[in-house]
PDB file of N, CA and C in Angstrom:
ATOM      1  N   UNK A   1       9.947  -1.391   9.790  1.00  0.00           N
ATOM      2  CA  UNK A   1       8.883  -2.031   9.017  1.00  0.00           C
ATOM      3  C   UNK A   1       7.773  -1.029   8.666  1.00  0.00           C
ATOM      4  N   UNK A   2       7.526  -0.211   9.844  1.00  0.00           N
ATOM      5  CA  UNK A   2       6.585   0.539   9.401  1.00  0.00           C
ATOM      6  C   UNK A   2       6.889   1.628   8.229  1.00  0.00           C
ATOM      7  N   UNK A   3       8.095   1.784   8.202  1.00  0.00           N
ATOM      8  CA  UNK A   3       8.399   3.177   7.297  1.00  0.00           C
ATOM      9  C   UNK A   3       8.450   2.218   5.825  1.00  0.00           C
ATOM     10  N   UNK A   4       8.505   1.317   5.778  1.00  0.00           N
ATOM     11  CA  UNK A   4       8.429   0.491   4.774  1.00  0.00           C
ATOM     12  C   UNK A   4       6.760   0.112   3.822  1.00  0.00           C
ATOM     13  N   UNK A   5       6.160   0.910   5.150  1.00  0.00           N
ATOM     14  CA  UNK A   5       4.509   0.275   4.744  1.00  0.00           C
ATOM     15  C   UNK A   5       4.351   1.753   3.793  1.00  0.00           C
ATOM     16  N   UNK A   6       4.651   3.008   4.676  1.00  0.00           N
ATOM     17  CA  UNK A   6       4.214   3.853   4.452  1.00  0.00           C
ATOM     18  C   UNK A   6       4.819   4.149   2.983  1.00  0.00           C
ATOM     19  N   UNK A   7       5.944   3.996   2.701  1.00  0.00           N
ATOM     20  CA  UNK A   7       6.957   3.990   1.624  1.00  0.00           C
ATOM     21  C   UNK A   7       5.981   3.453   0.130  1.00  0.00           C
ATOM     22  N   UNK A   8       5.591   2.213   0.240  1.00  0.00           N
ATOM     23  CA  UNK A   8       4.957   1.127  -0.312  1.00  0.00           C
ATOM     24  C   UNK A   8       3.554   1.729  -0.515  1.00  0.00           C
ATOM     25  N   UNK A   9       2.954   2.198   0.383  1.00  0.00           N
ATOM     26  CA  UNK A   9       1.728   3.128  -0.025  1.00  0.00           C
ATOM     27  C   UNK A   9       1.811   4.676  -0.550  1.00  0.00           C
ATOM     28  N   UNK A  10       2.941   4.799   0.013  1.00  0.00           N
ATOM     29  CA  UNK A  10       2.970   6.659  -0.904  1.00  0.00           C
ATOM     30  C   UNK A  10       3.245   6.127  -2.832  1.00  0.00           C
ATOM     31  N   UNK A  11       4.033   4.888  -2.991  1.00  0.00           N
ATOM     32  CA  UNK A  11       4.039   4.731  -4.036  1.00  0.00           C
ATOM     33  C   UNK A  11       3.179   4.294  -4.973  1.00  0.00           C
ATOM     34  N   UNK A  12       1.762   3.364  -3.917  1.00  0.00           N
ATOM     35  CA  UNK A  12       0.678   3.026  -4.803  1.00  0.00           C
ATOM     36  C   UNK A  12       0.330   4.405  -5.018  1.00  0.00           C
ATOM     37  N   UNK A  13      -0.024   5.495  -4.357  1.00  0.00           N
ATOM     38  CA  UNK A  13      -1.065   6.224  -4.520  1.00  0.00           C
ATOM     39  C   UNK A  13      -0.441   7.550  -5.710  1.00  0.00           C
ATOM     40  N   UNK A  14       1.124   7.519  -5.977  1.00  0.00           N
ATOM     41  CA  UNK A  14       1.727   7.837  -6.852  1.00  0.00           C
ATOM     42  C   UNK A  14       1.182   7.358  -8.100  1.00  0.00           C
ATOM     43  N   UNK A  15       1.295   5.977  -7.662  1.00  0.00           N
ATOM     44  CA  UNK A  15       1.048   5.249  -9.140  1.00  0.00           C
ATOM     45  C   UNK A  15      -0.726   5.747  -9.526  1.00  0.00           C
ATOM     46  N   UNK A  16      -1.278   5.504  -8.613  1.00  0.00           N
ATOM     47  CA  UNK A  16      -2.662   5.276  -8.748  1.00  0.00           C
ATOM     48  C   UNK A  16      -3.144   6.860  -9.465  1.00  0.00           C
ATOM     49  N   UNK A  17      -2.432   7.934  -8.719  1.00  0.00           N
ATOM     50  CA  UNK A  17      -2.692   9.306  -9.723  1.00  0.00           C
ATOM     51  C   UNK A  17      -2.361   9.540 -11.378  1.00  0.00           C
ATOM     52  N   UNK A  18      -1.185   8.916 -11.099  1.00  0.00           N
ATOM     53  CA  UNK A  18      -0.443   8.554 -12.560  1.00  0.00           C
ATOM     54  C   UNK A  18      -1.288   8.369 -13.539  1.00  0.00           C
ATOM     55  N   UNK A  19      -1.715   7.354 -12.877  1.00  0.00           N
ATOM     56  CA  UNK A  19      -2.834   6.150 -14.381  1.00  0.00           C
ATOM     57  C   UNK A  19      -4.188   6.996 -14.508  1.00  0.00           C
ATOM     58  N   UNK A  20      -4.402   7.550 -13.203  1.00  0.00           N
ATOM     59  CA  UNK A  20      -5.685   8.945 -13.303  1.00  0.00           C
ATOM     60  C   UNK A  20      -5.635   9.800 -14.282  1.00  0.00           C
ATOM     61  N   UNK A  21      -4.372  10.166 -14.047  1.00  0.00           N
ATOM     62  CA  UNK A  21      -4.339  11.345 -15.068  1.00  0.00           C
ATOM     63  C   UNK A  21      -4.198  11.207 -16.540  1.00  0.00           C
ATOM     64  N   UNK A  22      -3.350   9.736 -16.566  1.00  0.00           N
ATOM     65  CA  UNK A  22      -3.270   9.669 -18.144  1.00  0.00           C
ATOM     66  C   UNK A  22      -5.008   8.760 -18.512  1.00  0.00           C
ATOM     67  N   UNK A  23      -5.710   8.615 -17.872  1.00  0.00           N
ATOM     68  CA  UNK A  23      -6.833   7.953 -18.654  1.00  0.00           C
ATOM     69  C   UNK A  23      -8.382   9.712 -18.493  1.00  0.00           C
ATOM     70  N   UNK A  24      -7.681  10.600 -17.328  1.00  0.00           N
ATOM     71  CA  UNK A  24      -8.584  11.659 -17.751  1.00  0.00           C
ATOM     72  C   UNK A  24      -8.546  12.470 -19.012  1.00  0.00           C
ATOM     73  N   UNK A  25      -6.943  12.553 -19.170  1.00  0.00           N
ATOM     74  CA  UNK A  25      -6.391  12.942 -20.433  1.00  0.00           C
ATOM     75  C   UNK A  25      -7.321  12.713 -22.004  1.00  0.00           C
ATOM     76  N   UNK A  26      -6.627  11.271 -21.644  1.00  0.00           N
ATOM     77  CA  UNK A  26      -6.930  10.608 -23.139  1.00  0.00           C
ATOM     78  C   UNK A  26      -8.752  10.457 -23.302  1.00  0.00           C
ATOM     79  N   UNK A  27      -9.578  10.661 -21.984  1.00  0.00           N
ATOM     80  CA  UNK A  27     -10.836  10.311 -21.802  1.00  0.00           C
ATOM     81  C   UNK A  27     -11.025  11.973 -23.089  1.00  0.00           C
ATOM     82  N   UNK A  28     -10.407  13.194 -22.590  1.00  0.00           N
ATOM     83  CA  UNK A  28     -11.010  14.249 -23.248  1.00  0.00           C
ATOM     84  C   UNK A  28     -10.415  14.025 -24.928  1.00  0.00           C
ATOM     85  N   UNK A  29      -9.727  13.540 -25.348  1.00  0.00           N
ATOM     86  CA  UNK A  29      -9.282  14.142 -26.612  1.00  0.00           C
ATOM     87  C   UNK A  29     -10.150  12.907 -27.729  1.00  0.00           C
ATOM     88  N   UNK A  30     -11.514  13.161 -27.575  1.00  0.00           N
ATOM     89  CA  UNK A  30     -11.601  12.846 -28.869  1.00  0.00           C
ATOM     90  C   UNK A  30     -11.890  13.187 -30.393  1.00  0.00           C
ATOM     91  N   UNK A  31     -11.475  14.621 -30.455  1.00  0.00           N
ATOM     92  CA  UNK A  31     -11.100  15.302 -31.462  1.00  0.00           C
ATOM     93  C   UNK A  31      -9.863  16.233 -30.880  1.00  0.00           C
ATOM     94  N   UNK A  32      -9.547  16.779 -31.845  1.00  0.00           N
ATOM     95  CA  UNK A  32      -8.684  18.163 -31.340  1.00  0.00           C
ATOM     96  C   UNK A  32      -8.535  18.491 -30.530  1.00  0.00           C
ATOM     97  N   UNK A  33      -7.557  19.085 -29.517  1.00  0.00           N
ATOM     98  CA  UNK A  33      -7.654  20.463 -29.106  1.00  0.00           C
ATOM     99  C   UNK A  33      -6.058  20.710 -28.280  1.00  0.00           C
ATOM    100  N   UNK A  34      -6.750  22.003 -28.359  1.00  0.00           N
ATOM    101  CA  UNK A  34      -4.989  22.776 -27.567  1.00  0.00           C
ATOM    102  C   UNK A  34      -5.045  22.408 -26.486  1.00  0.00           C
ATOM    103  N   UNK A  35      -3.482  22.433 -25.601  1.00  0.00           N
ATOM    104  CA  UNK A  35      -3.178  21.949 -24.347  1.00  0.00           C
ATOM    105  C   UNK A  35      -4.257  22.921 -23.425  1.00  0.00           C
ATOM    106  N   UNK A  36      -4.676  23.852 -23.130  1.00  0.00           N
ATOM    107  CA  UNK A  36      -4.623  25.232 -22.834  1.00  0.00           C
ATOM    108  C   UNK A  36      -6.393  24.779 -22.722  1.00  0.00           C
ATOM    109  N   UNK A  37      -6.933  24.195 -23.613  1.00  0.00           N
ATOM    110  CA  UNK A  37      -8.623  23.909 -23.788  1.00  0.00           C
ATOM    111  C   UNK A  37      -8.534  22.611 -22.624  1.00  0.00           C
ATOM    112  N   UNK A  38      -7.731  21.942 -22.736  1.00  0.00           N
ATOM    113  CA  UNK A  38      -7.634  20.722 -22.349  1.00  0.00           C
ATOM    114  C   UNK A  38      -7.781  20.838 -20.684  1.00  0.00           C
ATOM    115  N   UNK A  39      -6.513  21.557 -20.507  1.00  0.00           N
ATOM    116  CA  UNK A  39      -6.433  21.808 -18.966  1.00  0.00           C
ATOM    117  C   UNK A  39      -7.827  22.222 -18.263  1.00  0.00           C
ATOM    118  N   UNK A  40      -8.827  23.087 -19.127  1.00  0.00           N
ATOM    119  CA  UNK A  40      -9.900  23.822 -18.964  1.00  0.00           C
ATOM    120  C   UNK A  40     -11.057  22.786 -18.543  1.00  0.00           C
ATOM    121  N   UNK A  41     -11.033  22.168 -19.348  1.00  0.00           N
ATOM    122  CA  UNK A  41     -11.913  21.002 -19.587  1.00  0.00           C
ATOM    123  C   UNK A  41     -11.909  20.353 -18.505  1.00  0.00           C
ATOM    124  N   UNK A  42     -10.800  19.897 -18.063  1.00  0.00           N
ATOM    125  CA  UNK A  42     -10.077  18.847 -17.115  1.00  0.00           C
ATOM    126  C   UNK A  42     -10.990  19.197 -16.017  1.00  0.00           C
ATOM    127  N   UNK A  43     -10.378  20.613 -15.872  1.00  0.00           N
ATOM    128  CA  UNK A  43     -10.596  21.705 -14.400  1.00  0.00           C
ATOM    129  C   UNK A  43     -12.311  21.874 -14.114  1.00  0.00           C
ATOM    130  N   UNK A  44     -13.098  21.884 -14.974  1.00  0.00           N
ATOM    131  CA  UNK A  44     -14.544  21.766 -15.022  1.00  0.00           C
ATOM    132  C   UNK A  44     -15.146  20.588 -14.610  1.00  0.00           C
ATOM    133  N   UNK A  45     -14.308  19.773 -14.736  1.00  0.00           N
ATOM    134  CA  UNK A  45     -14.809  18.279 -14.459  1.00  0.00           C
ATOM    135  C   UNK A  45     -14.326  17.995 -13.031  1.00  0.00           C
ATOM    136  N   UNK A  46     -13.626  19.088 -12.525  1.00  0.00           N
ATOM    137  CA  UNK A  46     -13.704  18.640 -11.083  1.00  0.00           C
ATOM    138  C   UNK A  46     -11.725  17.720 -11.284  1.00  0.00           C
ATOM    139  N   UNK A  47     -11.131  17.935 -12.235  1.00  0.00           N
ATOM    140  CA  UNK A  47      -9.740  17.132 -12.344  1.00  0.00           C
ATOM    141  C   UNK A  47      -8.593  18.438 -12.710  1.00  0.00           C
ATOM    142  N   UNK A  48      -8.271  18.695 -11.693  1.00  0.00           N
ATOM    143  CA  UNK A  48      -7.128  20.268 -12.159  1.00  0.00           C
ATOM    144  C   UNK A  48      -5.551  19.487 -12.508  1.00  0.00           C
ATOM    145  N   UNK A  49      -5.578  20.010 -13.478  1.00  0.00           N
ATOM    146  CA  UNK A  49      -3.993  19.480 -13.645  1.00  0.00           C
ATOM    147  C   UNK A  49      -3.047  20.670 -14.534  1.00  0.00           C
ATOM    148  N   UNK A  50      -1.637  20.799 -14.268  1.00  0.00           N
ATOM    149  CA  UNK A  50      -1.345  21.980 -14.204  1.00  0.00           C
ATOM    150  C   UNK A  50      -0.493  21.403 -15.451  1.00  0.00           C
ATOM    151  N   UNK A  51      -0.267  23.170 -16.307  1.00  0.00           N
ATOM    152  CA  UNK A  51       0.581  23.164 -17.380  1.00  0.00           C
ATOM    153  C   UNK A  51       1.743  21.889 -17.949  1.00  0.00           C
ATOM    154  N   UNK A  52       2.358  22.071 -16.832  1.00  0.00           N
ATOM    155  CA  UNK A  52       3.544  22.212 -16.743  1.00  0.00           C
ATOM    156  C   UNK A  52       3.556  19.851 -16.271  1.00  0.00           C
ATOM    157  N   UNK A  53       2.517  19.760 -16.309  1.00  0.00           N
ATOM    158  CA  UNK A  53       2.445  18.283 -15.891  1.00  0.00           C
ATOM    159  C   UNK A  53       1.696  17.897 -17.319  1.00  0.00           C
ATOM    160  N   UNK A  54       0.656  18.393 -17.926  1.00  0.00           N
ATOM    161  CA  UNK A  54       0.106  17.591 -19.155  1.00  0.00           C
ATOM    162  C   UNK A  54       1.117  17.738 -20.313  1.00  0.00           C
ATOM    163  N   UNK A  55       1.753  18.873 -20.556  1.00  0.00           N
ATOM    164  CA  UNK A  55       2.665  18.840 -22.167  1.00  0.00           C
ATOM    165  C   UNK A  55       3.364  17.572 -21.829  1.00  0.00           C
ATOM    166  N   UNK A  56       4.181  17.596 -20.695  1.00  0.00           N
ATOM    167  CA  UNK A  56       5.403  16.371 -20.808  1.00  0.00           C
ATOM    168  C   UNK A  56       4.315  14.719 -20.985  1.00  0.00           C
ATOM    169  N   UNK A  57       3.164  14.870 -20.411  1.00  0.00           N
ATOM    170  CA  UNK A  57       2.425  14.013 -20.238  1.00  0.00           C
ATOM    171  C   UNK A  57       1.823  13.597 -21.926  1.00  0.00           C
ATOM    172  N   UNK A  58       1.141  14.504 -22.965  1.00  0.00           N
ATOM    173  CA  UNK A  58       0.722  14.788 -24.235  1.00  0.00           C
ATOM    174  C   UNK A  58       2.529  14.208 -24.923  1.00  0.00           C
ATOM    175  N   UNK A  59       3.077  14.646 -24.315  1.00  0.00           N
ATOM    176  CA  UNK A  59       4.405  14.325 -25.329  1.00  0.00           C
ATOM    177  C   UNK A  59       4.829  12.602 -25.189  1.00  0.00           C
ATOM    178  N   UNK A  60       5.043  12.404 -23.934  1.00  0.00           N
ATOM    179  CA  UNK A  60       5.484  10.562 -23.648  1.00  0.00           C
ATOM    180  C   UNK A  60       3.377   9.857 -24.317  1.00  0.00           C
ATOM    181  N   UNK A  61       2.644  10.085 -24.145  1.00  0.00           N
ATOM    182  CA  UNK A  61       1.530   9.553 -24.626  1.00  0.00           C
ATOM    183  C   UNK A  61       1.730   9.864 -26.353  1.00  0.00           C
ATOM    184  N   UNK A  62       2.059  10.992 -27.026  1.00  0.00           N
ATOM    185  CA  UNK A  62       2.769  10.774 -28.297  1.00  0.00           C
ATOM    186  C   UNK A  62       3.342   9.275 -28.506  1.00  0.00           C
ATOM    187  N   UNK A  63       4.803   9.686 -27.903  1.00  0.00           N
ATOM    188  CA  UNK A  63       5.872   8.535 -28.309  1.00  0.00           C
ATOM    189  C   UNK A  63       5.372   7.444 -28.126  1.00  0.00           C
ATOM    190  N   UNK A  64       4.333   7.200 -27.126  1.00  0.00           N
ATOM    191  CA  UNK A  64       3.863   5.298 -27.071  1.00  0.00           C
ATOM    192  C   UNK A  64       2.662   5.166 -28.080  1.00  0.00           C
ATOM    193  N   UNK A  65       2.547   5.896 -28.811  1.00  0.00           N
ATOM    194  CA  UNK A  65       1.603   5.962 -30.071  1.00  0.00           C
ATOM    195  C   UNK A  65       0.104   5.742 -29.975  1.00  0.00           C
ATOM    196  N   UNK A  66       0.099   6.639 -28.703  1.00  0.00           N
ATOM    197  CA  UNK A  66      -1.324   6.247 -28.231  1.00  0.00           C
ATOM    198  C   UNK A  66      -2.240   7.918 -28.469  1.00  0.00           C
ATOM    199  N   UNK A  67      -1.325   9.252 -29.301  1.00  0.00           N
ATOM    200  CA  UNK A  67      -2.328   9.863 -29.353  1.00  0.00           C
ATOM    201  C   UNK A  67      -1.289  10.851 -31.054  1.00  0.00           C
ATOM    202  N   UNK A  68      -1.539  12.173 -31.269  1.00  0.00           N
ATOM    203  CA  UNK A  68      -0.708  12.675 -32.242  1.00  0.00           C
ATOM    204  C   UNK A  68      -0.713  14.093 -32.001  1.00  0.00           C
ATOM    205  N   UNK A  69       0.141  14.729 -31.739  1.00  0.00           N
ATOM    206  CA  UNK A  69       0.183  16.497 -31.565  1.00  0.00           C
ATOM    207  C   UNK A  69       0.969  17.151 -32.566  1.00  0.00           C
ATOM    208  N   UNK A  70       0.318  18.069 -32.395  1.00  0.00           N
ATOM    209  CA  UNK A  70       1.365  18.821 -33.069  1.00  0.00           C
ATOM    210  C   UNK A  70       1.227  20.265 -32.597  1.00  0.00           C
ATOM    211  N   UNK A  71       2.336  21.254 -32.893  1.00  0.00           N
ATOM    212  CA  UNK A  71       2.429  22.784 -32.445  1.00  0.00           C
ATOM    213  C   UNK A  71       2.490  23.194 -32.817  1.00  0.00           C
ATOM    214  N   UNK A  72       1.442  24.871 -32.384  1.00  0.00           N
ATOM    215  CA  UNK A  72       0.888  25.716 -33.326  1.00  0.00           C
ATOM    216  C   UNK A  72       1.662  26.699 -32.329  1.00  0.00           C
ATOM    217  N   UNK A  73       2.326  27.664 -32.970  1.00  0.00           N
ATOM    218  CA  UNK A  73       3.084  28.861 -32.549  1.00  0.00           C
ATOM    219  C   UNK A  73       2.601  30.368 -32.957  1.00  0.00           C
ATOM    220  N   UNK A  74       1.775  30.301 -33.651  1.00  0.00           N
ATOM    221  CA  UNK A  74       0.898  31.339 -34.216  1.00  0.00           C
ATOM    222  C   UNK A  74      -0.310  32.174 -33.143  1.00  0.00           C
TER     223      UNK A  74
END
């Protein structure tokens, strides 16, 4: 039972970062900017979040049509 509690709470607090991160996200973009400014921003505010977690994050927040990117390779 107990490994069941703990189970049940590692997953709220999964969840609970989850929804953190996508509302710190979307809190910064209200104009423009590169992934790279973003992370910066984040990190100043006391919210570090790494590369390699916001693109995939910027990309599924795309597809649910809740923001618009695009890539600059230049």
């Amino acid at each position: 039972m107990e490994t069941k509690k703990v189970e049940l709470i590692d997953n709220m607090v999964r969840e609970l970062r989850r929804g953190t991160i996508v509302i710190s996200v979307l809190s910064q973009l209200q104009d423009q900017a590169y992934g790279y400014n973003l992370v910066n921003s984040l990190s100043e505010k006391g919210f570090n979040i790494e590369a390699d977690t916001l693109y995939p994050l910027l990309r599924r927040l795309e597809n649910q049509g809740l923001l618009e990117s695009s890539w600059d390779t230049s």
